[in-house]
PDB file of N, CA and C in Angstrom:
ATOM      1  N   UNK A   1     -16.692  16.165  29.498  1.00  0.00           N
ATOM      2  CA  UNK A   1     -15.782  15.051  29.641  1.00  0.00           C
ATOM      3  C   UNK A   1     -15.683  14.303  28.311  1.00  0.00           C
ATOM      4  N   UNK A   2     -14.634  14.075  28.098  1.00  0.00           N
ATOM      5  CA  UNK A   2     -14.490  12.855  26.445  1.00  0.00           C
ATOM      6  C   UNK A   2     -14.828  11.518  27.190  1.00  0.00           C
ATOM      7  N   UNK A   3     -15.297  10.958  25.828  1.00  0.00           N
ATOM      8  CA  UNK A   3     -15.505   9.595  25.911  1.00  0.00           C
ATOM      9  C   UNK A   3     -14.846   8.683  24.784  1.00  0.00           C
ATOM     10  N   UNK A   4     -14.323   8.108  25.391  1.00  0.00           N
ATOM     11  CA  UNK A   4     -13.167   6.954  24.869  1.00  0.00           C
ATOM     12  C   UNK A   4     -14.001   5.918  23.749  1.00  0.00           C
ATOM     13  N   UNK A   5     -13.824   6.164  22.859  1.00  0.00           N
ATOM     14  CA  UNK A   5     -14.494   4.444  21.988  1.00  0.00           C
ATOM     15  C   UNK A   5     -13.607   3.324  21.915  1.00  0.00           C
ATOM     16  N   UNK A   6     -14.231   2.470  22.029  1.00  0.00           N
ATOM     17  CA  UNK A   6     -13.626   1.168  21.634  1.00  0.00           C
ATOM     18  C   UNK A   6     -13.299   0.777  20.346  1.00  0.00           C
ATOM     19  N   UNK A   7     -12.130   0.557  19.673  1.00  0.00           N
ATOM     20  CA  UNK A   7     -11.823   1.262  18.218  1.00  0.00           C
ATOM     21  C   UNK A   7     -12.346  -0.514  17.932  1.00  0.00           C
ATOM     22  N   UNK A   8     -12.383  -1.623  18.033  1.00  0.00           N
ATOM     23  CA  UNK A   8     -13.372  -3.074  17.717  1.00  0.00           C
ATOM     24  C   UNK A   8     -14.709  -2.232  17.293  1.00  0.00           C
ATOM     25  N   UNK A   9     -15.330  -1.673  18.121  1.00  0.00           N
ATOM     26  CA  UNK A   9     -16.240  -1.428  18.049  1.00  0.00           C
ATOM     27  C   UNK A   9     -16.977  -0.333  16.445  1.00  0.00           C
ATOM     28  N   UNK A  10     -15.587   0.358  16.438  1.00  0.00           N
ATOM     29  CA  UNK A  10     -15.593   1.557  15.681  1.00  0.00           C
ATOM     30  C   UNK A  10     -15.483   0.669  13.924  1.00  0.00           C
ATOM     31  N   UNK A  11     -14.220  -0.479  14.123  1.00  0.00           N
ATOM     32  CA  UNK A  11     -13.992  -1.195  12.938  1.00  0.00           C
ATOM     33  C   UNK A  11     -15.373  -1.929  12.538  1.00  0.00           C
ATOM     34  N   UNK A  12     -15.981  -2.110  13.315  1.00  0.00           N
ATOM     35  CA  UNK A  12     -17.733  -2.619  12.601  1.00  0.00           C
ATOM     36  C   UNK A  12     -18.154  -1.954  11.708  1.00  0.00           C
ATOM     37  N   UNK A  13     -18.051  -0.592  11.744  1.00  0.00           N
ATOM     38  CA  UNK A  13     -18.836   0.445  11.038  1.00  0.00           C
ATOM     39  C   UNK A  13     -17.869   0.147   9.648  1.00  0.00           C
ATOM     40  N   UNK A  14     -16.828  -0.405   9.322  1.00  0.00           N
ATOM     41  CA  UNK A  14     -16.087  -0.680   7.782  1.00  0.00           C
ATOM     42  C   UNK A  14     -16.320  -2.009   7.354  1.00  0.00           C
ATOM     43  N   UNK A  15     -17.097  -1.468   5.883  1.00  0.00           N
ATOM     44  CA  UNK A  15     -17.279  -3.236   5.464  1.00  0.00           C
ATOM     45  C   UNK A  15     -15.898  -3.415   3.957  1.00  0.00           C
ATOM     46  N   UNK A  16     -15.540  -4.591   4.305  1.00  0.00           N
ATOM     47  CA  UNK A  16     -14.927  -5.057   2.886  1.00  0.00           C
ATOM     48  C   UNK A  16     -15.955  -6.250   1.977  1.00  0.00           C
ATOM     49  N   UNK A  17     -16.024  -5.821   1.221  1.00  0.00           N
ATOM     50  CA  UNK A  17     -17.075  -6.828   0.175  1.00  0.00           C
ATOM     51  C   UNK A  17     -16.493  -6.551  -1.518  1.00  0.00           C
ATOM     52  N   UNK A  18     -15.920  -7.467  -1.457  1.00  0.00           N
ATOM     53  CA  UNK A  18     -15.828  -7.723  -3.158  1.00  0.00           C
ATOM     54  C   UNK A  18     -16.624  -7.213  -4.421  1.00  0.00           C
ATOM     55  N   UNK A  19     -18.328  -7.552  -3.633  1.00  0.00           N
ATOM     56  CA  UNK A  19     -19.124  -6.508  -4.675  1.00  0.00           C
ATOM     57  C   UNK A  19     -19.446  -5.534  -4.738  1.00  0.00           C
ATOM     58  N   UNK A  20     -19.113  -4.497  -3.280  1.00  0.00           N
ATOM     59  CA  UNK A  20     -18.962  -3.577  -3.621  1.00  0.00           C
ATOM     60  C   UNK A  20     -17.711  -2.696  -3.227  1.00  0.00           C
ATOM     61  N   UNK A  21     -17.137  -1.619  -4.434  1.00  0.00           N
ATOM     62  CA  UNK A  21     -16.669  -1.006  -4.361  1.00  0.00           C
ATOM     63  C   UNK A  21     -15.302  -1.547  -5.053  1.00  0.00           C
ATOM     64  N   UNK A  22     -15.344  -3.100  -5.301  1.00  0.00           N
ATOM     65  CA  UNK A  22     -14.343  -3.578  -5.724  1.00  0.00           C
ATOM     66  C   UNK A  22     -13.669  -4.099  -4.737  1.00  0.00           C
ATOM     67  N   UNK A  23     -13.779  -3.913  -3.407  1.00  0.00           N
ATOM     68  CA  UNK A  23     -13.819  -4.745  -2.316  1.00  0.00           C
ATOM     69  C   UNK A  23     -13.037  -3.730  -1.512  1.00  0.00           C
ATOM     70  N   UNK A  24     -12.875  -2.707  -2.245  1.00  0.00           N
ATOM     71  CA  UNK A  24     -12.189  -1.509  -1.467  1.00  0.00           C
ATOM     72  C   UNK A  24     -12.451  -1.446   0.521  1.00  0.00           C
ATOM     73  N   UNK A  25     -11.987  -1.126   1.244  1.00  0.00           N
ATOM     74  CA  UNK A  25     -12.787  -0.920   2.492  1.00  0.00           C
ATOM     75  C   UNK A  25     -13.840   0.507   2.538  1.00  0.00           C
ATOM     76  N   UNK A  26     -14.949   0.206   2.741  1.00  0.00           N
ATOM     77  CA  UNK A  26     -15.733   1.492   2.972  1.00  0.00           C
ATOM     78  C   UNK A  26     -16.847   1.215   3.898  1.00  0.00           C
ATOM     79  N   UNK A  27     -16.945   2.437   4.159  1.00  0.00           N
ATOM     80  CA  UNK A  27     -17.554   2.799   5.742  1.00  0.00           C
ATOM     81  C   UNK A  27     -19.624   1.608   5.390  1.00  0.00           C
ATOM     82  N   UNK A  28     -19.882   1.089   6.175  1.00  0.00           N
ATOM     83  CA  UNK A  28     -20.560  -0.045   5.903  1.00  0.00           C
ATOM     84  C   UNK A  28     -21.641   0.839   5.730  1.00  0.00           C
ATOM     85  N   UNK A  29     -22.537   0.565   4.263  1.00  0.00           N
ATOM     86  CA  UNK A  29     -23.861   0.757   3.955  1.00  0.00           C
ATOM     87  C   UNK A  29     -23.718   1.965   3.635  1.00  0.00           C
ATOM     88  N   UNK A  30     -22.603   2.469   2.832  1.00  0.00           N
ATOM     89  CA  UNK A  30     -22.172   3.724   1.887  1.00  0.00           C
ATOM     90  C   UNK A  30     -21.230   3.229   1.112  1.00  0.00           C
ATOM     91  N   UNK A  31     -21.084   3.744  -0.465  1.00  0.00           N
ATOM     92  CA  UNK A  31     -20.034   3.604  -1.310  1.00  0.00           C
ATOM     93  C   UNK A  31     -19.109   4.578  -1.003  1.00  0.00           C
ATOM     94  N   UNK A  32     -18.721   4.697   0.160  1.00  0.00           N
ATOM     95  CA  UNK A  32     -17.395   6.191   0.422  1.00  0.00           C
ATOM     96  C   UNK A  32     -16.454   4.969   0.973  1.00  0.00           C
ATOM     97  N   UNK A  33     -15.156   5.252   0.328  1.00  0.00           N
ATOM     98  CA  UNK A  33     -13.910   4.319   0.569  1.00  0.00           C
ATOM     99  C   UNK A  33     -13.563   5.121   1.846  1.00  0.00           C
ATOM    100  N   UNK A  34     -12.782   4.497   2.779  1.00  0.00           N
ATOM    101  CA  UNK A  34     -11.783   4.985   3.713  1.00  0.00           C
ATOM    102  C   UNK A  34     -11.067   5.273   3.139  1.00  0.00           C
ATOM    103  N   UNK A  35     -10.341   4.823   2.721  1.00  0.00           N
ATOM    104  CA  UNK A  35      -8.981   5.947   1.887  1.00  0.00           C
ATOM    105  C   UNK A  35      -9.486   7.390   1.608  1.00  0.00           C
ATOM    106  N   UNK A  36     -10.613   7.676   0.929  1.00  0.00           N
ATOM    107  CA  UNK A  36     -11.398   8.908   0.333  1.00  0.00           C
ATOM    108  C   UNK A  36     -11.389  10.024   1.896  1.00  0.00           C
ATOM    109  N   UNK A  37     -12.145   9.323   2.743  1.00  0.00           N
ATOM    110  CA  UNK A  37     -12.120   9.989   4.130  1.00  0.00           C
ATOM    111  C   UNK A  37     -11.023  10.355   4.448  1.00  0.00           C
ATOM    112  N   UNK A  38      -9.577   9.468   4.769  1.00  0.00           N
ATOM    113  CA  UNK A  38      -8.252   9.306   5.402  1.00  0.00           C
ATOM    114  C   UNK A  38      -7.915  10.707   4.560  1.00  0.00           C
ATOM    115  N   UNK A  39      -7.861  10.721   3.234  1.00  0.00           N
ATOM    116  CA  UNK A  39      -7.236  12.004   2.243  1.00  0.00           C
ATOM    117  C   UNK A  39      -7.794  13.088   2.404  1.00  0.00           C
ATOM    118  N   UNK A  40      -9.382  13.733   2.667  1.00  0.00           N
ATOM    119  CA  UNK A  40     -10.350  14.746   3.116  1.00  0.00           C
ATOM    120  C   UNK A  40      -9.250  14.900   4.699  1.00  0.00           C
ATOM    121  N   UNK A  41      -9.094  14.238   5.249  1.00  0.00           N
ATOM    122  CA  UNK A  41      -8.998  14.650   6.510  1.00  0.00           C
ATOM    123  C   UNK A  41      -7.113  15.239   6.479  1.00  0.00           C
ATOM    124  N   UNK A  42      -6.562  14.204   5.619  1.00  0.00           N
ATOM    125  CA  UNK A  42      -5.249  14.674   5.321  1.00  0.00           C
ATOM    126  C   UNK A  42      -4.806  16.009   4.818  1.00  0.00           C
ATOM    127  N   UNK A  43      -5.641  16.422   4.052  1.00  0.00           N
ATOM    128  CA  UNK A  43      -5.131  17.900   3.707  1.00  0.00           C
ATOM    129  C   UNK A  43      -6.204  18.560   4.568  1.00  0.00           C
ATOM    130  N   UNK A  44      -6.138  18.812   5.415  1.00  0.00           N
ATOM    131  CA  UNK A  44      -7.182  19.264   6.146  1.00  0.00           C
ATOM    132  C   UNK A  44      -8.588  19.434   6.731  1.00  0.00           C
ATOM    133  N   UNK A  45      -9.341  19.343   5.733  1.00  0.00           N
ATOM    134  CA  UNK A  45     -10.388  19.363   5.938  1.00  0.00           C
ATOM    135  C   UNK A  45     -11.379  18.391   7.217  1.00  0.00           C
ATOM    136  N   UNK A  46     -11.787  19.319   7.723  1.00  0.00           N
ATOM    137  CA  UNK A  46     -12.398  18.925   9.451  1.00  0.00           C
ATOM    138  C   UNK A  46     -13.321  17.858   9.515  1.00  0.00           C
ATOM    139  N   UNK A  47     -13.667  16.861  10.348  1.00  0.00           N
ATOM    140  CA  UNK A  47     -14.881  16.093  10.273  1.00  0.00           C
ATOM    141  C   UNK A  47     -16.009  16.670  10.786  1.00  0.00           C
ATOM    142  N   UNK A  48     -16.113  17.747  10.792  1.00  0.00           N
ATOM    143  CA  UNK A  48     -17.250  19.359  10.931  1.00  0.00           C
ATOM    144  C   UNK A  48     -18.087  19.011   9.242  1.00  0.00           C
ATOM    145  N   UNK A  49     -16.362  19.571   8.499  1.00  0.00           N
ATOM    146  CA  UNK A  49     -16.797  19.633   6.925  1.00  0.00           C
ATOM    147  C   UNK A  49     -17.039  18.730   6.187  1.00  0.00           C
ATOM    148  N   UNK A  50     -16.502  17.114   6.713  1.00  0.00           N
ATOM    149  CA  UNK A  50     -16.617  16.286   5.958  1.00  0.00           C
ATOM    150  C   UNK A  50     -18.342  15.846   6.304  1.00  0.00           C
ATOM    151  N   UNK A  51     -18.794  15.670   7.797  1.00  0.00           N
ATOM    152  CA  UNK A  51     -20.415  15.591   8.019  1.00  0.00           C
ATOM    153  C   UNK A  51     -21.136  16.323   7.436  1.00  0.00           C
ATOM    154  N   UNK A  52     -20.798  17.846   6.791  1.00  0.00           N
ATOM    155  CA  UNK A  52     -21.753  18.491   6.822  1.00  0.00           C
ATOM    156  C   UNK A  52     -21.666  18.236   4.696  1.00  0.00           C
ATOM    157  N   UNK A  53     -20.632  18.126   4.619  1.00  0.00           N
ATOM    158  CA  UNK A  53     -20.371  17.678   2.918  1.00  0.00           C
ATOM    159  C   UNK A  53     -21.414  16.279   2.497  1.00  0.00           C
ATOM    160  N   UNK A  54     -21.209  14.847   3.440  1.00  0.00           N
ATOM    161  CA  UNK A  54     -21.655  13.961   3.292  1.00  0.00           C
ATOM    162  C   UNK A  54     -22.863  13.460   4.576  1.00  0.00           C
ATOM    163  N   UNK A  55     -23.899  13.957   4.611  1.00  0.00           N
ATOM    164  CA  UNK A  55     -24.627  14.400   6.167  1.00  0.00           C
ATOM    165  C   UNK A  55     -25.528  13.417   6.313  1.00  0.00           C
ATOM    166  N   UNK A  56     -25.375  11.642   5.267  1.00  0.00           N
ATOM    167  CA  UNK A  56     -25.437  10.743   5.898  1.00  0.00           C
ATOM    168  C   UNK A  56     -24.686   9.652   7.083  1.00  0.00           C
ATOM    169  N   UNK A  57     -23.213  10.831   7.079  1.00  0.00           N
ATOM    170  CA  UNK A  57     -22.436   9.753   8.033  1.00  0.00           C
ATOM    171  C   UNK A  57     -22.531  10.336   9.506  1.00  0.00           C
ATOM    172  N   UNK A  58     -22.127   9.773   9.905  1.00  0.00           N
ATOM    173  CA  UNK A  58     -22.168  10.115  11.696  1.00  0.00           C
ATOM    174  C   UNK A  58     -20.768  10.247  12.131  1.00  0.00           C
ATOM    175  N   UNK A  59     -20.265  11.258  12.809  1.00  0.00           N
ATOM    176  CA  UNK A  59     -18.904  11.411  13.053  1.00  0.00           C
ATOM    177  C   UNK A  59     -18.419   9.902  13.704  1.00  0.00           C
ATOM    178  N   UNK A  60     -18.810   8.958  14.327  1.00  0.00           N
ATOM    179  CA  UNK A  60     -18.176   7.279  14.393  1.00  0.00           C
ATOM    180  C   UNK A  60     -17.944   6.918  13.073  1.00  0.00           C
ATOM    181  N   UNK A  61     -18.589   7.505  11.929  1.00  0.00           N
ATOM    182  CA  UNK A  61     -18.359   7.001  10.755  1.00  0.00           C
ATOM    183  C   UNK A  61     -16.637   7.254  10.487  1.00  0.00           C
ATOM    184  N   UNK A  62     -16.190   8.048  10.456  1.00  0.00           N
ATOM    185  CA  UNK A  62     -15.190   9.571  10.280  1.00  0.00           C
ATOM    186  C   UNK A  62     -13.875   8.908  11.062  1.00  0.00           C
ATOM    187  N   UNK A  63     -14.317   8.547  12.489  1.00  0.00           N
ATOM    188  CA  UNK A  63     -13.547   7.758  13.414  1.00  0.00           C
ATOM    189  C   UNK A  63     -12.927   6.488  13.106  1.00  0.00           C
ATOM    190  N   UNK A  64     -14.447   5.638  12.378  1.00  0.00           N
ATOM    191  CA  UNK A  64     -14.034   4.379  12.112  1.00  0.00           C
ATOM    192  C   UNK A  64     -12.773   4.023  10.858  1.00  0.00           C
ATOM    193  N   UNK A  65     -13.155   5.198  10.003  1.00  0.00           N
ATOM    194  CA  UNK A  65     -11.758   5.478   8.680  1.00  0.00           C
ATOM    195  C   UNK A  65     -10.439   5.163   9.760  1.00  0.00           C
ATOM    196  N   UNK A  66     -10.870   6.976  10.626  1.00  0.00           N
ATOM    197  CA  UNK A  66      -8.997   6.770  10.819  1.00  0.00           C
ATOM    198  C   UNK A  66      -8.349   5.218  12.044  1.00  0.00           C
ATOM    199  N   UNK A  67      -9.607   4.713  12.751  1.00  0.00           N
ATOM    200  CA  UNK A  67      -9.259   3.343  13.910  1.00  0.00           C
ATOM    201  C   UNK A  67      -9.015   2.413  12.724  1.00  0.00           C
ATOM    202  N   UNK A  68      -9.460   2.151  10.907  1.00  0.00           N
ATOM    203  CA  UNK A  68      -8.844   1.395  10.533  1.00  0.00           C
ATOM    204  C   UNK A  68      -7.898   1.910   9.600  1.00  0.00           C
ATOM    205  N   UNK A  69      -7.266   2.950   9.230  1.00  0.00           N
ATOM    206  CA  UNK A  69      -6.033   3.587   8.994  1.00  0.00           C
ATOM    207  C   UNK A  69      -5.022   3.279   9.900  1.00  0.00           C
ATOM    208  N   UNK A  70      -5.343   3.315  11.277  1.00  0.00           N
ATOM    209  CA  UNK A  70      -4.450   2.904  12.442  1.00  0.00           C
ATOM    210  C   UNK A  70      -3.958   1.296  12.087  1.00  0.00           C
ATOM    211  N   UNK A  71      -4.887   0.921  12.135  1.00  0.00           N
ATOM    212  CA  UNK A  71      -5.165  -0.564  12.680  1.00  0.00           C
ATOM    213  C   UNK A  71      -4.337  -1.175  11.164  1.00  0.00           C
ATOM    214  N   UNK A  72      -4.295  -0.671   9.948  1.00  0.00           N
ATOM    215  CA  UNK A  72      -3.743  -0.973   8.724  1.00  0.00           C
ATOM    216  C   UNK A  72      -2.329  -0.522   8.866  1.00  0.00           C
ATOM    217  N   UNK A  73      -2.001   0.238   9.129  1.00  0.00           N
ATOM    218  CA  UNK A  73      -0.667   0.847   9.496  1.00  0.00           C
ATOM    219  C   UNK A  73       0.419   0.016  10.657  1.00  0.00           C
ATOM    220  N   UNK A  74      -0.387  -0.377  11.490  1.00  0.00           N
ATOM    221  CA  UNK A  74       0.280  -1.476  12.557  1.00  0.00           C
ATOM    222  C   UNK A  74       0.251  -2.902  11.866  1.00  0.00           C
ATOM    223  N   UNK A  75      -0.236  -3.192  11.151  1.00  0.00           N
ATOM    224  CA  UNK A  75      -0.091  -4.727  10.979  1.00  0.00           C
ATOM    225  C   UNK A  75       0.980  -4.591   9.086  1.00  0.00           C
ATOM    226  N   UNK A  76       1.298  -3.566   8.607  1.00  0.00           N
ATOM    227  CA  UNK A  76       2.153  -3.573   7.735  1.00  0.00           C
ATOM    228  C   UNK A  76       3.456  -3.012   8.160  1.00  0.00           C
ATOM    229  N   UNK A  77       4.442  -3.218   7.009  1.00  0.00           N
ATOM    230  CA  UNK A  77       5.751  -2.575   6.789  1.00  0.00           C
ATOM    231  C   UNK A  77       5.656  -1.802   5.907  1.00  0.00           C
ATOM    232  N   UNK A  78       5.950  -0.577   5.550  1.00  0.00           N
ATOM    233  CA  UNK A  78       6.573   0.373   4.531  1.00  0.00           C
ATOM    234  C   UNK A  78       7.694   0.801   4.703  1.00  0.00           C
ATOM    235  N   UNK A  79       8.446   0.410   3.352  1.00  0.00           N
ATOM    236  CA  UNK A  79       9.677   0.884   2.788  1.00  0.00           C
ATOM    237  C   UNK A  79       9.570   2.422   2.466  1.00  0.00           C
ATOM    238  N   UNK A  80       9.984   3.134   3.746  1.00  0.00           N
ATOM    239  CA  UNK A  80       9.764   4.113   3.515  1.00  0.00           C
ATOM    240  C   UNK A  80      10.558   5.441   2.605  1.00  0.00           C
ATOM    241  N   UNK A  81      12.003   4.442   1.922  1.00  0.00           N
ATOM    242  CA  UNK A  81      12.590   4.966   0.891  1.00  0.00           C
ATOM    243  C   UNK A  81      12.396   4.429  -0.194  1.00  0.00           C
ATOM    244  N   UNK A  82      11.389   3.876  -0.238  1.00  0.00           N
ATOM    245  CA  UNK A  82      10.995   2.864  -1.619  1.00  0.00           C
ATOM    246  C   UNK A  82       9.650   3.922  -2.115  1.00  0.00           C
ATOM    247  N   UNK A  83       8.781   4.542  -0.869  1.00  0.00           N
ATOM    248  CA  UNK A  83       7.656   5.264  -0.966  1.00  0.00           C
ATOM    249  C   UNK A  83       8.310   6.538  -1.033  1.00  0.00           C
ATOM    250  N   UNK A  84       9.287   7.045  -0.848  1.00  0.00           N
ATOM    251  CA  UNK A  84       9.760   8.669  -0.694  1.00  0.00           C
ATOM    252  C   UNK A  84      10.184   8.735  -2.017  1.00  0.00           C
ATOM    253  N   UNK A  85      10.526   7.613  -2.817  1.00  0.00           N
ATOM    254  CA  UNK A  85      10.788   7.959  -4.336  1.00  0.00           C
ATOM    255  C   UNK A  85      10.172   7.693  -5.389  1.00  0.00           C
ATOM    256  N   UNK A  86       8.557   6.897  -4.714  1.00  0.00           N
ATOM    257  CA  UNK A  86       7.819   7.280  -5.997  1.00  0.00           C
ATOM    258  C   UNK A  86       7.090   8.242  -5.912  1.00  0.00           C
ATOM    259  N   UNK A  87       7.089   9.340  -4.790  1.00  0.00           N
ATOM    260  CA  UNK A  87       6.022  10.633  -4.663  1.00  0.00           C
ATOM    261  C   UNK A  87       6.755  11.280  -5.907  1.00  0.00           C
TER     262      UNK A  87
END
């Protein structure tokens, strides 16, 4: 049976702090940015490969990237012909 997380719950696991990382968001009590995760997972690569690459995180770690990828994506706007012409 799956089990549902509570994505509040999941956003704990991301810290923003100014001193580290530059205040980038990253997964709390590691220098790995979410963005870094969000892009591993974007061109493919599995959260199989990304645990077994970085085998201090815990797949909630992995989760918590993409619940605040979500959660960043709903509270902005993108111009999405403003972004299709600077790729």
């Amino acid at each position: 049976m799956r089990t549902t997380l509570n994505p509040d719950k999941l956003l704990n696991r991301i810290s923003i702090d100014p001193a580290v990382c530059h205040g980038k968001p990253c997964i709390k009590g590691h220098r790995i940015w979410v963005t870094l995760i969000l892009d591993f997972l974007a061109s493919g690569t599995s959260i199989e490969e990304l645990l077994a690459e970085y085998p201090d995180l815990q797949k909630e770690d992995i989760l918590a990237c993409i619940a605040f990828g979500s959660e960043m994506s709903r509270q902005r706007f993108v111009d999405w012909e403003e972004l299709s012409h600077a790729v």
